[in-house]
Protein backbone atom coordinates (compact mmCIF):
# COMPACT_ATOMS: atom_id res chain seq x y z
CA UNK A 1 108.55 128.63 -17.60
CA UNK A 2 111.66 126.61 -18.27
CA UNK A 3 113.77 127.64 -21.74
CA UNK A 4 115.22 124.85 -23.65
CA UNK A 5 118.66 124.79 -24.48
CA UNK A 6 118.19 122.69 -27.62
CA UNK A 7 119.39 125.89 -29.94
CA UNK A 8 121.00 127.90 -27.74
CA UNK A 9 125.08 128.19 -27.20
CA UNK A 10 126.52 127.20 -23.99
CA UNK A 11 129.96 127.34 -24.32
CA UNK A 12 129.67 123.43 -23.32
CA UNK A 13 132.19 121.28 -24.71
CA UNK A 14 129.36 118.23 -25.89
CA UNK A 15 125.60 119.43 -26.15
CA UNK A 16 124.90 116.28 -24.87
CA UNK A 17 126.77 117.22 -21.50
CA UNK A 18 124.35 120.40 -21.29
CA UNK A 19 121.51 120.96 -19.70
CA UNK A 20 118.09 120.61 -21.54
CA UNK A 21 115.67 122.80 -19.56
CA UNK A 22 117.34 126.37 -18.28
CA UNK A 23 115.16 128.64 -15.98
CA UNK A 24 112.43 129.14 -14.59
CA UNK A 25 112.04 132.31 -16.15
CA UNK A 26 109.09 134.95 -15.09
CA UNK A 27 106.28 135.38 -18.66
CA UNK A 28 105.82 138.87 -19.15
CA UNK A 29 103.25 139.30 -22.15
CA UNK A 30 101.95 137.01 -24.72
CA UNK A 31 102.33 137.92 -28.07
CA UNK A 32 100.83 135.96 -30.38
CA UNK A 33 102.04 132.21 -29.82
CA UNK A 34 105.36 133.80 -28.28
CA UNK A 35 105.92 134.84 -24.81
CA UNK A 36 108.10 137.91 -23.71
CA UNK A 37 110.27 136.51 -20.70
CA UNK A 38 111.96 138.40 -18.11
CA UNK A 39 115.70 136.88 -19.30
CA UNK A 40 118.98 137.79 -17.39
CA UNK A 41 120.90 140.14 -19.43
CA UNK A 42 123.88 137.88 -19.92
CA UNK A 43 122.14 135.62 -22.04
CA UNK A 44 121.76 138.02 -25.04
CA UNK A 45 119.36 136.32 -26.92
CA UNK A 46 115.79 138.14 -28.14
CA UNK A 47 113.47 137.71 -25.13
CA UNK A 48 110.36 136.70 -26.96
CA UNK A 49 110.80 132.90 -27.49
CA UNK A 50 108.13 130.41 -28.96
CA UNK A 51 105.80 128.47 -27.14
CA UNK A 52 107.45 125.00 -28.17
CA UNK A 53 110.56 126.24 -26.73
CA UNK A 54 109.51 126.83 -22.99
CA UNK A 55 107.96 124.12 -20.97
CA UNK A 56 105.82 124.65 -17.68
CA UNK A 57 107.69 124.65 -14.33
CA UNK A 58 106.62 121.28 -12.79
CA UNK A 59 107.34 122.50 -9.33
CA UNK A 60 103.97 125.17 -9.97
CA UNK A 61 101.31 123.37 -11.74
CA UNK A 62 98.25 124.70 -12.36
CA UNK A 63 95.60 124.71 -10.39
CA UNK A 64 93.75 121.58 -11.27
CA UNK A 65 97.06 119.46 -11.92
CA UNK A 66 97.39 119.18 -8.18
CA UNK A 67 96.28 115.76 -6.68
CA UNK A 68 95.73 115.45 -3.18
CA UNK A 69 97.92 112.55 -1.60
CA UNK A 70 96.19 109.14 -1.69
CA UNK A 71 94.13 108.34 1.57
CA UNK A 72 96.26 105.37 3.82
CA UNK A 73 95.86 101.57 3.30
CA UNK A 74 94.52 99.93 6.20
CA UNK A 75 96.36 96.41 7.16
CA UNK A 76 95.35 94.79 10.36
CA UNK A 77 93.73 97.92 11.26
CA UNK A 78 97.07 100.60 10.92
CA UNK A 79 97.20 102.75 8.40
CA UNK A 80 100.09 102.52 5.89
């Protein structure tokens, strides 16, 4: 799951210059309509963060969000 940075402090000079997704971080329990993530200890912030805080790491979908690649067009008989 990615974090959003929307409330959290970054030391960044403009919070328009930060980033808006941090992570991916690991879930570790649901509690409730929280989630307990496994955060570095650097961040020191409480580890059990809202649902409309974290947003689902696009690079592992679920399992029926994956579309198989289109089949090839076919123009004077090669496929494109």
């Amino acid at each position: 799951m990615w974090l959003s940075t929307k409330h959290l402090a970054l030391g960044r000079p403009s919070q328009k210059l930060a980033k808006l997704n941090d992570g991916p971080y690991t879930i570790l329990e649901q509690k409730g309509h929280s989630y307990l993530l496994d955060l570095p200890e650097h961040m020191k912030i409480y580890p059990v963060i809202h649902a409309r805080f974290l947003r689902k790491d696009p690079d592992d979908p679920l399992p029926e969000q994956i579309n198989p690649p289109p089949m090839p067009l076919v123009v004077d008989d090669e496929k494109e």
